[in-house]
PDB file of N, CA and C in Angstrom:
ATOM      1  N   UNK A   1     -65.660  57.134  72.717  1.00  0.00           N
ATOM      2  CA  UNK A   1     -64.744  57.468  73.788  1.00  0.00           C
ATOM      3  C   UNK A   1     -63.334  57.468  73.221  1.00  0.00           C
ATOM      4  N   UNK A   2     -62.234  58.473  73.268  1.00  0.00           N
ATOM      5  CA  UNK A   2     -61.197  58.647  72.767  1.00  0.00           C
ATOM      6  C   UNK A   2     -60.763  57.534  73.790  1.00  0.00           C
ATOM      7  N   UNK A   3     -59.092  57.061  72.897  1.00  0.00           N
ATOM      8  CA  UNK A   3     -58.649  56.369  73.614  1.00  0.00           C
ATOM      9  C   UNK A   3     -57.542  56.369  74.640  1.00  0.00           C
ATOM     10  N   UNK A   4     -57.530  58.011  74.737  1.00  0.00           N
ATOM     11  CA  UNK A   4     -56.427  58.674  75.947  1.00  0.00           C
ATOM     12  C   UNK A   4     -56.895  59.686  76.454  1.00  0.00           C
ATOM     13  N   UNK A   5     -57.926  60.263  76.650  1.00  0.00           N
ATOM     14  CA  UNK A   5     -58.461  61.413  77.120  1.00  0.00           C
ATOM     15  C   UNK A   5     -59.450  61.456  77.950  1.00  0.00           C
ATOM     16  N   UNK A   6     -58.588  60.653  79.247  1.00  0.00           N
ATOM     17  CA  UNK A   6     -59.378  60.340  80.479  1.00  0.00           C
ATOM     18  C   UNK A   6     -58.683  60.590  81.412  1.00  0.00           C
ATOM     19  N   UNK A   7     -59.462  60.868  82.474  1.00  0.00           N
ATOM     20  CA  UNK A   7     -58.726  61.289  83.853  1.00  0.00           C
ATOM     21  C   UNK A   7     -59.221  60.028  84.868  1.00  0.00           C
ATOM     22  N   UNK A   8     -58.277  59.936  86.103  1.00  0.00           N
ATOM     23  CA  UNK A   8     -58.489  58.806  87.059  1.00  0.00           C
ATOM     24  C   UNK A   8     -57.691  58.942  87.611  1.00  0.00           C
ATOM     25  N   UNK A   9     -57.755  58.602  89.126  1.00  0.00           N
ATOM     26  CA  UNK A   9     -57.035  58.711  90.194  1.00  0.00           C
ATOM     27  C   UNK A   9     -57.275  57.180  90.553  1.00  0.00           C
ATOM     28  N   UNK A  10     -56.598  56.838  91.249  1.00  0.00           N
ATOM     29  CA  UNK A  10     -57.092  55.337  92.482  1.00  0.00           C
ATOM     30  C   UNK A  10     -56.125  55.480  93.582  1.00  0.00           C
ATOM     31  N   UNK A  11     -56.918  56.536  94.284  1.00  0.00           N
ATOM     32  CA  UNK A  11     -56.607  57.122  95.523  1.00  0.00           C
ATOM     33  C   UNK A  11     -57.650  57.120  96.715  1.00  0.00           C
ATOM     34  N   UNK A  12     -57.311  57.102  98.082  1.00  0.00           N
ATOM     35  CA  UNK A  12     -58.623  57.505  98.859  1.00  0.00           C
ATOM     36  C   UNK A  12     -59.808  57.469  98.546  1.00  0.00           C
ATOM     37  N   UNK A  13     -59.846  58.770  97.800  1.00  0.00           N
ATOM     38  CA  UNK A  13     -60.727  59.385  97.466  1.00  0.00           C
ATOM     39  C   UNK A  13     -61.471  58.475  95.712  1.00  0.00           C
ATOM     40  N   UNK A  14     -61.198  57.917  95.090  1.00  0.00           N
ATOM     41  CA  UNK A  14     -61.695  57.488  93.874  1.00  0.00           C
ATOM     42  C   UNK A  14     -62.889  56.558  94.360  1.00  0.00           C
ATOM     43  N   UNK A  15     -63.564  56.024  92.798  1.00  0.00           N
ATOM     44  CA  UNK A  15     -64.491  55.117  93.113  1.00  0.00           C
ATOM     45  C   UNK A  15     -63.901  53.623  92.211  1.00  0.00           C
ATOM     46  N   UNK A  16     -63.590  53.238  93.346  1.00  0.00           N
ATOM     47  CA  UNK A  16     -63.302  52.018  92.914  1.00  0.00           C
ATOM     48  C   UNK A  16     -63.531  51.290  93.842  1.00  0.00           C
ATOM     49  N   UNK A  17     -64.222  50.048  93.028  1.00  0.00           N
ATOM     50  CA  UNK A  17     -64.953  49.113  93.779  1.00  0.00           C
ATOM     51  C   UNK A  17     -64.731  46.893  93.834  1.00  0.00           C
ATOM     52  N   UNK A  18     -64.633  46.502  94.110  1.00  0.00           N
ATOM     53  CA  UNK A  18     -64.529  45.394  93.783  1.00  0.00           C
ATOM     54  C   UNK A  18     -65.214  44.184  93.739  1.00  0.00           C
ATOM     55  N   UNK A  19     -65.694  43.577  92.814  1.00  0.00           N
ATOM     56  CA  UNK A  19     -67.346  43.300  92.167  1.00  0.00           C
ATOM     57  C   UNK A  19     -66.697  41.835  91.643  1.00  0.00           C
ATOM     58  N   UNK A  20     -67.099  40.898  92.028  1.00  0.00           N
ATOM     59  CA  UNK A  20     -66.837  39.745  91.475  1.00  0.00           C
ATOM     60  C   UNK A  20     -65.624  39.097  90.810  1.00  0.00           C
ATOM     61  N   UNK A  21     -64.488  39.528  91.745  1.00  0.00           N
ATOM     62  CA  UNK A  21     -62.994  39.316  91.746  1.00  0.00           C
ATOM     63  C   UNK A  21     -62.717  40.665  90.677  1.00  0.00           C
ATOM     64  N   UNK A  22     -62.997  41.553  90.254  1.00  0.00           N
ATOM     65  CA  UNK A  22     -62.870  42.622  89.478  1.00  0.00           C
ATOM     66  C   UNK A  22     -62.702  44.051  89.984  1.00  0.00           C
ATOM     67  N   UNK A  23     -61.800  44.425  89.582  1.00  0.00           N
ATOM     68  CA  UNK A  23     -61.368  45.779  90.407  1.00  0.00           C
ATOM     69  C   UNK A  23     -62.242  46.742  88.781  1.00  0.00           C
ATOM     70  N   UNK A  24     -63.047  47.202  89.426  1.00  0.00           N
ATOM     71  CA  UNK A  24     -63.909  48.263  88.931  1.00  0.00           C
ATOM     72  C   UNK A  24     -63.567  49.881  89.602  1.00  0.00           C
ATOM     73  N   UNK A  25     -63.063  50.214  87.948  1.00  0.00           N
ATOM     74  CA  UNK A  25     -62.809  51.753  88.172  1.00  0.00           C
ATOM     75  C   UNK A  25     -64.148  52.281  87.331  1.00  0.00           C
ATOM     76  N   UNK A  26     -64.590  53.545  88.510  1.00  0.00           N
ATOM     77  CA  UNK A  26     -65.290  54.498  87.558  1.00  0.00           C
ATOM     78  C   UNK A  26     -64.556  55.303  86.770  1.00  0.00           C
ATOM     79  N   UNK A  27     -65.133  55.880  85.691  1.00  0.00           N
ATOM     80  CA  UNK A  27     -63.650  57.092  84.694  1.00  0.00           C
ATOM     81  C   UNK A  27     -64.994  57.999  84.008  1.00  0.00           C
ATOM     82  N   UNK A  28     -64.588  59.351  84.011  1.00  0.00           N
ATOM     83  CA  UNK A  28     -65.055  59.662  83.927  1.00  0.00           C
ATOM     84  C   UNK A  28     -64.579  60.375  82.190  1.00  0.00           C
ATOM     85  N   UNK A  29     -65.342  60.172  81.087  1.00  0.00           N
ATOM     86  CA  UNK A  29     -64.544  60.879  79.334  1.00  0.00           C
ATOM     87  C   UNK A  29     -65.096  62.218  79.726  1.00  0.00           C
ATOM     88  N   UNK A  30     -64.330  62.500  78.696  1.00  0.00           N
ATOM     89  CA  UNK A  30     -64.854  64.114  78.478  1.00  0.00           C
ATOM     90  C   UNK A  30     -65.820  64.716  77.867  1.00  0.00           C
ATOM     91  N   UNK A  31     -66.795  64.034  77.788  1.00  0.00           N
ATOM     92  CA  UNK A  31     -68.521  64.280  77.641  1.00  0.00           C
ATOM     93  C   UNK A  31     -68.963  64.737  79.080  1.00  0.00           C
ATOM     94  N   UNK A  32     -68.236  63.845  80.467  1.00  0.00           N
ATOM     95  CA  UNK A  32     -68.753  63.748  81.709  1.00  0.00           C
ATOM     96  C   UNK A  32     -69.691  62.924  82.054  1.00  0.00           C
ATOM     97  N   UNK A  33     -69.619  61.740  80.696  1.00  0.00           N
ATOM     98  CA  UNK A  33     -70.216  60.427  81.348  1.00  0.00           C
ATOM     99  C   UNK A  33     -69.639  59.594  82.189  1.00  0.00           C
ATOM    100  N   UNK A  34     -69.896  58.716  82.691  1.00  0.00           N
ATOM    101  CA  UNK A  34     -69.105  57.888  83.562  1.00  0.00           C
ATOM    102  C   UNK A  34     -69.112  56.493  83.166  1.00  0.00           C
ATOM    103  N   UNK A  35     -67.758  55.833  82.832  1.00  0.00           N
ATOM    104  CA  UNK A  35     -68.388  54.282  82.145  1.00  0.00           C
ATOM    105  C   UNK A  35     -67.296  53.496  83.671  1.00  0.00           C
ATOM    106  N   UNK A  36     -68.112  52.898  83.949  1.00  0.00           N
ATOM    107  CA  UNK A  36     -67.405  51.301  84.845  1.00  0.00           C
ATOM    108  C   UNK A  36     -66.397  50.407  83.854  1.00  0.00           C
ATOM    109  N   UNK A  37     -65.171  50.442  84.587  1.00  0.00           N
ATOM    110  CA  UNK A  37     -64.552  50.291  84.089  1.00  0.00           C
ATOM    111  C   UNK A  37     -63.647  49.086  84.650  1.00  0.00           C
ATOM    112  N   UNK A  38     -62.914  47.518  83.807  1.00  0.00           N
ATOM    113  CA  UNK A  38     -62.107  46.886  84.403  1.00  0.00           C
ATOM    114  C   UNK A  38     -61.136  46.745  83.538  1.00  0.00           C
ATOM    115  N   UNK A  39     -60.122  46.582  84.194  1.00  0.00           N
ATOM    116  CA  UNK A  39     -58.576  46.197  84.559  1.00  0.00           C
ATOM    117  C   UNK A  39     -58.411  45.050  84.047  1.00  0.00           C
ATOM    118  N   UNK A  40     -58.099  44.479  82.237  1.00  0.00           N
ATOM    119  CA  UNK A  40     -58.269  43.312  82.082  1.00  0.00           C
ATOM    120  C   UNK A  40     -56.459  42.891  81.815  1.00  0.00           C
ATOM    121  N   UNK A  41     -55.433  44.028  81.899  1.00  0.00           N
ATOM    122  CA  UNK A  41     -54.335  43.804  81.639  1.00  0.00           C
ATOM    123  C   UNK A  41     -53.581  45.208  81.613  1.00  0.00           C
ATOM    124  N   UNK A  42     -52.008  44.338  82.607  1.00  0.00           N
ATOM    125  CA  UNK A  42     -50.825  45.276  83.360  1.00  0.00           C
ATOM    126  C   UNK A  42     -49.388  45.019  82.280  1.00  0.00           C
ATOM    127  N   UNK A  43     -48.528  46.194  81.960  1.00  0.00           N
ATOM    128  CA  UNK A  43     -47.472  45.107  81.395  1.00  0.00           C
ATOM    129  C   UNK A  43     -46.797  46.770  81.113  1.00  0.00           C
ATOM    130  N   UNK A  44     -45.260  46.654  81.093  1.00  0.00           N
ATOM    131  CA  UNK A  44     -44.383  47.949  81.343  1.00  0.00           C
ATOM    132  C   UNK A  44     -43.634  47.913  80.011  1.00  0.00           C
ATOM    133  N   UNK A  45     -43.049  49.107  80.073  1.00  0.00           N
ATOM    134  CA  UNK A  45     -42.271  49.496  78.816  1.00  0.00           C
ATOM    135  C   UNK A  45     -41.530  50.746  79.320  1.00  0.00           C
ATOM    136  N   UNK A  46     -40.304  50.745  79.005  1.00  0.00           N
ATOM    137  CA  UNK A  46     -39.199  52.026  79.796  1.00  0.00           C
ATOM    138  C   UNK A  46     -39.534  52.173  80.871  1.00  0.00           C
ATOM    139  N   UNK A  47     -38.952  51.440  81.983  1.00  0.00           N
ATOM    140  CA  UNK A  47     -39.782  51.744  83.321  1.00  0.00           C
ATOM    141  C   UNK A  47     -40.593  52.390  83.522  1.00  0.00           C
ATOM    142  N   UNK A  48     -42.144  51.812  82.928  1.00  0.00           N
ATOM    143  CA  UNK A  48     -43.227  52.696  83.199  1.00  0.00           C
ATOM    144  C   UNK A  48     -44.136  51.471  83.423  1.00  0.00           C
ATOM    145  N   UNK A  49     -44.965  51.248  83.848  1.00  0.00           N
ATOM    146  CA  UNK A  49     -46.004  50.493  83.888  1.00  0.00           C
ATOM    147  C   UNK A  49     -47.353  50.773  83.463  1.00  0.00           C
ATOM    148  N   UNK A  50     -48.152  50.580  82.542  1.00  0.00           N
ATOM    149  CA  UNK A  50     -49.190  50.701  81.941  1.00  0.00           C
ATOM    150  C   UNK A  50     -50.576  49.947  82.102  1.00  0.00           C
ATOM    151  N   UNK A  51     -51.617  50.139  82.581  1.00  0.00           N
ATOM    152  CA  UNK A  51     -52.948  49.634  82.637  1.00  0.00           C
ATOM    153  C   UNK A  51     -54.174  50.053  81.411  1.00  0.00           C
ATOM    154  N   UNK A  52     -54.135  48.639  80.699  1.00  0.00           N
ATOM    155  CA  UNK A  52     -55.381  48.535  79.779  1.00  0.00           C
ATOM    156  C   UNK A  52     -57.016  48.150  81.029  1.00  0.00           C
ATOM    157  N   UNK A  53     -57.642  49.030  80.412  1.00  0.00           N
ATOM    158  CA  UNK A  53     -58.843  49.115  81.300  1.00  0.00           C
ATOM    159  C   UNK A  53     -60.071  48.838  79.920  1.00  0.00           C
ATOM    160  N   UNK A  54     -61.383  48.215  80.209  1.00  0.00           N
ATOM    161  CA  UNK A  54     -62.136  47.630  79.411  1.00  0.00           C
ATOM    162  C   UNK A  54     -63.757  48.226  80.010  1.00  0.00           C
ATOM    163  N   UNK A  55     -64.316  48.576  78.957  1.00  0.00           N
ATOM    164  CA  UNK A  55     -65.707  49.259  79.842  1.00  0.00           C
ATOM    165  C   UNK A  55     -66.634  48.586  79.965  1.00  0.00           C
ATOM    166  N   UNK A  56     -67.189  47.980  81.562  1.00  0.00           N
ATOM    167  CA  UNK A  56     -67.977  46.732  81.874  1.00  0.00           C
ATOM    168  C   UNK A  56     -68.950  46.498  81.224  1.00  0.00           C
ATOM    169  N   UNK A  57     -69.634  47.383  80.602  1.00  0.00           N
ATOM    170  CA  UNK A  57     -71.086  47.395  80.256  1.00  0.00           C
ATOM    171  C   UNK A  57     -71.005  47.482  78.963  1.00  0.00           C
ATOM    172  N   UNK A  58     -69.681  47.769  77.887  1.00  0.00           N
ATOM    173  CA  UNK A  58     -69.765  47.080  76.464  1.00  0.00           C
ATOM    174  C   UNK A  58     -68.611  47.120  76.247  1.00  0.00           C
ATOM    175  N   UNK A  59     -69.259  45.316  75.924  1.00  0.00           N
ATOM    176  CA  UNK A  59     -68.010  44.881  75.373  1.00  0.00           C
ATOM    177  C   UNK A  59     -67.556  45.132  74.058  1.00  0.00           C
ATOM    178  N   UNK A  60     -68.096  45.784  73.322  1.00  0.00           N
ATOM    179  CA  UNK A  60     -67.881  46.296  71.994  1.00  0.00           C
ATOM    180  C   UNK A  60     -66.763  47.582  72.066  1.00  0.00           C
ATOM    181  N   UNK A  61     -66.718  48.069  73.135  1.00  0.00           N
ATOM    182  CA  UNK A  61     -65.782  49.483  72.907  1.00  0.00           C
ATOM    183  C   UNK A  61     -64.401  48.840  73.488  1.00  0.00           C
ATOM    184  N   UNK A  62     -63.479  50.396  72.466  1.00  0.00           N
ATOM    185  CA  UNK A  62     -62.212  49.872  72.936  1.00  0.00           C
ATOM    186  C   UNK A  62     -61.458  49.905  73.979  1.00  0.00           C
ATOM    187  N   UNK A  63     -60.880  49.318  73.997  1.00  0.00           N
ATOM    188  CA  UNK A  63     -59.611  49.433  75.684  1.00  0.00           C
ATOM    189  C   UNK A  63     -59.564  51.076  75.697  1.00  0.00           C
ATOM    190  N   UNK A  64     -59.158  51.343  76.871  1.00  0.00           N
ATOM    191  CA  UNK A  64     -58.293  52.485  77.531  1.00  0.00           C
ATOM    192  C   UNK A  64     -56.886  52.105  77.907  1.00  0.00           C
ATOM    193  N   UNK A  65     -55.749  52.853  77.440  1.00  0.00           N
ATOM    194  CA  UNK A  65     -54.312  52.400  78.349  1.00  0.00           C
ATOM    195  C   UNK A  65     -53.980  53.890  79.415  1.00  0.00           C
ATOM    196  N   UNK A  66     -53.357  53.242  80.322  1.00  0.00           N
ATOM    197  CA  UNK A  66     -53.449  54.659  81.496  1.00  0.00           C
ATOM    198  C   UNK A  66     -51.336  54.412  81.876  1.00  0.00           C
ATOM    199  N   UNK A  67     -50.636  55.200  82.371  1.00  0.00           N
ATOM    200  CA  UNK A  67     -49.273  55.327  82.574  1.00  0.00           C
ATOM    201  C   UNK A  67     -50.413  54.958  84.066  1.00  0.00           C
ATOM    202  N   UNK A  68     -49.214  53.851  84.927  1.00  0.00           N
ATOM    203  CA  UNK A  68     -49.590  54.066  86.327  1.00  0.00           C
ATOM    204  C   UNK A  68     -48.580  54.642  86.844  1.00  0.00           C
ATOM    205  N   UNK A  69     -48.504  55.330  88.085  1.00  0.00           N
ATOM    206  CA  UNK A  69     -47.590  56.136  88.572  1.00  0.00           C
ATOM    207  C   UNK A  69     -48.003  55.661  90.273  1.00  0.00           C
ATOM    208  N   UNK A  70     -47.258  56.103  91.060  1.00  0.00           N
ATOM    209  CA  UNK A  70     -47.516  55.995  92.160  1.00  0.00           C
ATOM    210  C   UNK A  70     -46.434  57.331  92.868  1.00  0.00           C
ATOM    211  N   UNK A  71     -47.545  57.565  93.988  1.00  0.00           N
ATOM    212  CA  UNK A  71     -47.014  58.600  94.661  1.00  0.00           C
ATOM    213  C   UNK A  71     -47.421  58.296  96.430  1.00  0.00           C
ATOM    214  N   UNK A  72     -46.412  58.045  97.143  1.00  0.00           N
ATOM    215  CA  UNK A  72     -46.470  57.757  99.066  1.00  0.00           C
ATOM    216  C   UNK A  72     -47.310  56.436  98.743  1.00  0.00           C
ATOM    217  N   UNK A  73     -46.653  55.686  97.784  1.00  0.00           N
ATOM    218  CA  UNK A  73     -47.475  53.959  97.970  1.00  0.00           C
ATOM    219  C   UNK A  73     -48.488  54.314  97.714  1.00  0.00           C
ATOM    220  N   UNK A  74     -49.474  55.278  97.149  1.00  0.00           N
ATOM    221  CA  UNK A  74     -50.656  54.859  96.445  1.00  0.00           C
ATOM    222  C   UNK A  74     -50.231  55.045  94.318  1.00  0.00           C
ATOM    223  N   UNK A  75     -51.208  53.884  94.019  1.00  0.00           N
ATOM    224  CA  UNK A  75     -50.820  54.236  92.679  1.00  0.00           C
ATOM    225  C   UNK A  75     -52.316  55.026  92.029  1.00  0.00           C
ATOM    226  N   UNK A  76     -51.978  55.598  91.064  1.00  0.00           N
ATOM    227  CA  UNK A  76     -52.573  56.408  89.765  1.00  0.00           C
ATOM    228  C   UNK A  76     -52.565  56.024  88.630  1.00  0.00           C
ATOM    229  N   UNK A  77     -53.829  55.817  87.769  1.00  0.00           N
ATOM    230  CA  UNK A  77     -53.837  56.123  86.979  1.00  0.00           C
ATOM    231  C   UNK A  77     -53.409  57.151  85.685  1.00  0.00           C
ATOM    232  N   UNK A  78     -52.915  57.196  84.752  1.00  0.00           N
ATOM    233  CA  UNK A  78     -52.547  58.981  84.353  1.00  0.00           C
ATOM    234  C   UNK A  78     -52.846  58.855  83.030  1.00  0.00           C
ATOM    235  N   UNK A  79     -53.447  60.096  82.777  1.00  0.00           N
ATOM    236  CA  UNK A  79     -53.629  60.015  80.662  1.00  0.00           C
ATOM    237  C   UNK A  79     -51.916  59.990  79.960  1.00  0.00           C
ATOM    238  N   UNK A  80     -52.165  59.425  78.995  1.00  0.00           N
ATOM    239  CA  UNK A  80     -50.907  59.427  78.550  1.00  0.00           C
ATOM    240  C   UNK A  80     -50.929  60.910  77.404  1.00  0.00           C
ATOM    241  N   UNK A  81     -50.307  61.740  77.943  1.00  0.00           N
ATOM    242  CA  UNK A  81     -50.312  62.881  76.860  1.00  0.00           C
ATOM    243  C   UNK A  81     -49.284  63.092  75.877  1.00  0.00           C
ATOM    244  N   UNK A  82     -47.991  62.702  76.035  1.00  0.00           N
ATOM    245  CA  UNK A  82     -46.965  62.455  75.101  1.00  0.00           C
ATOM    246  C   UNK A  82     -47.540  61.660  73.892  1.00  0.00           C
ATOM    247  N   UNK A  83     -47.753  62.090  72.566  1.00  0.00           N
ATOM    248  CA  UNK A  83     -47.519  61.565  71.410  1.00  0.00           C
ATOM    249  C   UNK A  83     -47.128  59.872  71.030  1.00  0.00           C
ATOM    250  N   UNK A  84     -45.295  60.547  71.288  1.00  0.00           N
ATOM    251  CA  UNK A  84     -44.479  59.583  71.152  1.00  0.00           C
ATOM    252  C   UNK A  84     -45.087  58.451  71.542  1.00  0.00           C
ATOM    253  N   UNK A  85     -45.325  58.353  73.162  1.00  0.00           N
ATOM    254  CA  UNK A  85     -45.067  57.513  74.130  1.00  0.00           C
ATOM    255  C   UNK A  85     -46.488  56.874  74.224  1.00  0.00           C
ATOM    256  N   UNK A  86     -47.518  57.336  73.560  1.00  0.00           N
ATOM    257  CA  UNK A  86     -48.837  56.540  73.175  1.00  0.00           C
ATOM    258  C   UNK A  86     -49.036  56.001  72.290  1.00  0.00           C
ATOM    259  N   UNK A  87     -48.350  56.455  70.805  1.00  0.00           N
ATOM    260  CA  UNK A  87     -47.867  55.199  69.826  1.00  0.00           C
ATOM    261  C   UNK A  87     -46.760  54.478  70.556  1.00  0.00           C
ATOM    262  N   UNK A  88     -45.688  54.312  71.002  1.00  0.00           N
ATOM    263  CA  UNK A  88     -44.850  53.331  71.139  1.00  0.00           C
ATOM    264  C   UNK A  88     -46.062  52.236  72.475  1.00  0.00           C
ATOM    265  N   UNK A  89     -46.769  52.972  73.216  1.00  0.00           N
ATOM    266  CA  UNK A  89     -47.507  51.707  74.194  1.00  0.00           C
ATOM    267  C   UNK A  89     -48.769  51.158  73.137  1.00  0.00           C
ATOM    268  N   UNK A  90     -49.213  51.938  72.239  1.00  0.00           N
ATOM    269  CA  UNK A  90     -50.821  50.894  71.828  1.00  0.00           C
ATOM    270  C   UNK A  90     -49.426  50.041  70.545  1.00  0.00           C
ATOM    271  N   UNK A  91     -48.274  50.226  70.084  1.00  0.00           N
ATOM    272  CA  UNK A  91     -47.660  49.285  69.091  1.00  0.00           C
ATOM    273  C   UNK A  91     -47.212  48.293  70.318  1.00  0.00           C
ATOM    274  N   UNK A  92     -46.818  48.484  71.382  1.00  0.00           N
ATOM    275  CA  UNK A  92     -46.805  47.356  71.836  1.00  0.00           C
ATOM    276  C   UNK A  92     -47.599  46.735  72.739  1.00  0.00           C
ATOM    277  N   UNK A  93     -48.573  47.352  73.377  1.00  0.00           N
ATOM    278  CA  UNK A  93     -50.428  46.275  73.415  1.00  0.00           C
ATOM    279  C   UNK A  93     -50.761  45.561  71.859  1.00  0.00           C
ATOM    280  N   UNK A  94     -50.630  46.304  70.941  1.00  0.00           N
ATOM    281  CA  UNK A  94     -51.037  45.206  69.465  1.00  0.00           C
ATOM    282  C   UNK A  94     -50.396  44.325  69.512  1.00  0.00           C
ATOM    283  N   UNK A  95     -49.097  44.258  69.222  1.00  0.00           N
ATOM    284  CA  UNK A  95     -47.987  43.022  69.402  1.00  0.00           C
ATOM    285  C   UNK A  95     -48.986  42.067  70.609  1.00  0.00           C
ATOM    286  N   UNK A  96     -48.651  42.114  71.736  1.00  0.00           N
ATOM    287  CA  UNK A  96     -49.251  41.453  72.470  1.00  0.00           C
ATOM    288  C   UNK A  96     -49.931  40.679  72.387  1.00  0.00           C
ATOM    289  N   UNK A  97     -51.248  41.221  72.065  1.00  0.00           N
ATOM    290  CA  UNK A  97     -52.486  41.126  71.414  1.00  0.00           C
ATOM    291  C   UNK A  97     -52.558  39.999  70.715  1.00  0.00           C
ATOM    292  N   UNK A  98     -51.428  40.611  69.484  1.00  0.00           N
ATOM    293  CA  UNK A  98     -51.556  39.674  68.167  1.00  0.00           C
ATOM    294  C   UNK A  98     -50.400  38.259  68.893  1.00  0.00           C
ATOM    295  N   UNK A  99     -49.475  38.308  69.739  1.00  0.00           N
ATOM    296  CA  UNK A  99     -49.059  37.265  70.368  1.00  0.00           C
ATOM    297  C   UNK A  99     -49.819  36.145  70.930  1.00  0.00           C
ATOM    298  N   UNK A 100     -50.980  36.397  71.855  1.00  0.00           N
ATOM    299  CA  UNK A 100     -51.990  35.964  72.290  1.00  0.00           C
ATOM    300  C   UNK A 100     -52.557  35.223  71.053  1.00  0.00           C
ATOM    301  N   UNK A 101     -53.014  36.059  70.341  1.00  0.00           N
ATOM    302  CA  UNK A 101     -54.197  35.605  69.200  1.00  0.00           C
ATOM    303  C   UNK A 101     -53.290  34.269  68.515  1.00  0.00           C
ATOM    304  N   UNK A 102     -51.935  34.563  68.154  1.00  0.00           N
ATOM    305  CA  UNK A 102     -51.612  33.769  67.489  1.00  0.00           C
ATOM    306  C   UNK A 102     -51.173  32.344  68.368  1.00  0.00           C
ATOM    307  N   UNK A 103     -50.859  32.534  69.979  1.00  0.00           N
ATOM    308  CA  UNK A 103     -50.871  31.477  70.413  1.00  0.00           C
ATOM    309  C   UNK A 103     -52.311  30.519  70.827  1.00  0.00           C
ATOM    310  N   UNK A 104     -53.546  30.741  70.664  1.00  0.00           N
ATOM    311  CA  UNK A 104     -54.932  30.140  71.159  1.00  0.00           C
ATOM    312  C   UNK A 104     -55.319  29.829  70.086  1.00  0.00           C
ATOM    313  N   UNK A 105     -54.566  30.037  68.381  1.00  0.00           N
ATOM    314  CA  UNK A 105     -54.936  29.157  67.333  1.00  0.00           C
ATOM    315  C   UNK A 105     -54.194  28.280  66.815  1.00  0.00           C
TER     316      UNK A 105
END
């Protein structure tokens, strides 16, 4: 599964569900499989806000990051298609990351 070349809404109309304190998004890659998907971490950069999403059913694959957007108070998901602006968010999810890691040892 690429790691930006997904579509998602979380609107009305989406499937999202909430399963054992877990906000479960379906997403659909561009094969047109569908992986269940959670929301394990929120965190912004240039007034943008960004959602890392994790695929329920393996834990072996990598995150997804999505731009959230919101439009009339509902928010969205969005692929990040800018270049730039998808290296500058996965360099700073790594940082993070490696912040975490280095504080729990």
């Amino acid at each position: 599964m690429s790691d930006h070349e997904h579509n998602h809404s979380h609107g009305p109309d989406s499937d999202h569900d909430s399963e054992q304190g877990e906000d479960v998004f379906v997403v659909t890659d561009e094969n047109g499989k569908e992986h269940e998907m959670v929301m394990v971490y929120t965190f912004e950069s240039q007034d943008h806000a960004y959602a890392v999403l994790l695929d329920r059913n393996d834990p072996d694959a990598d995150g997804v990051i999505f731009r959230i957007e919101e439009e009339n108070e509902e928010a969205f998901l969005v692929n990040i298609e800018d270049e730039a602006e998808w290296e500058r968010v996965v360099t700073i999810y790594n940082e993070i990351i490696a912040q975490e890691t280095d504080e729990n040892n």
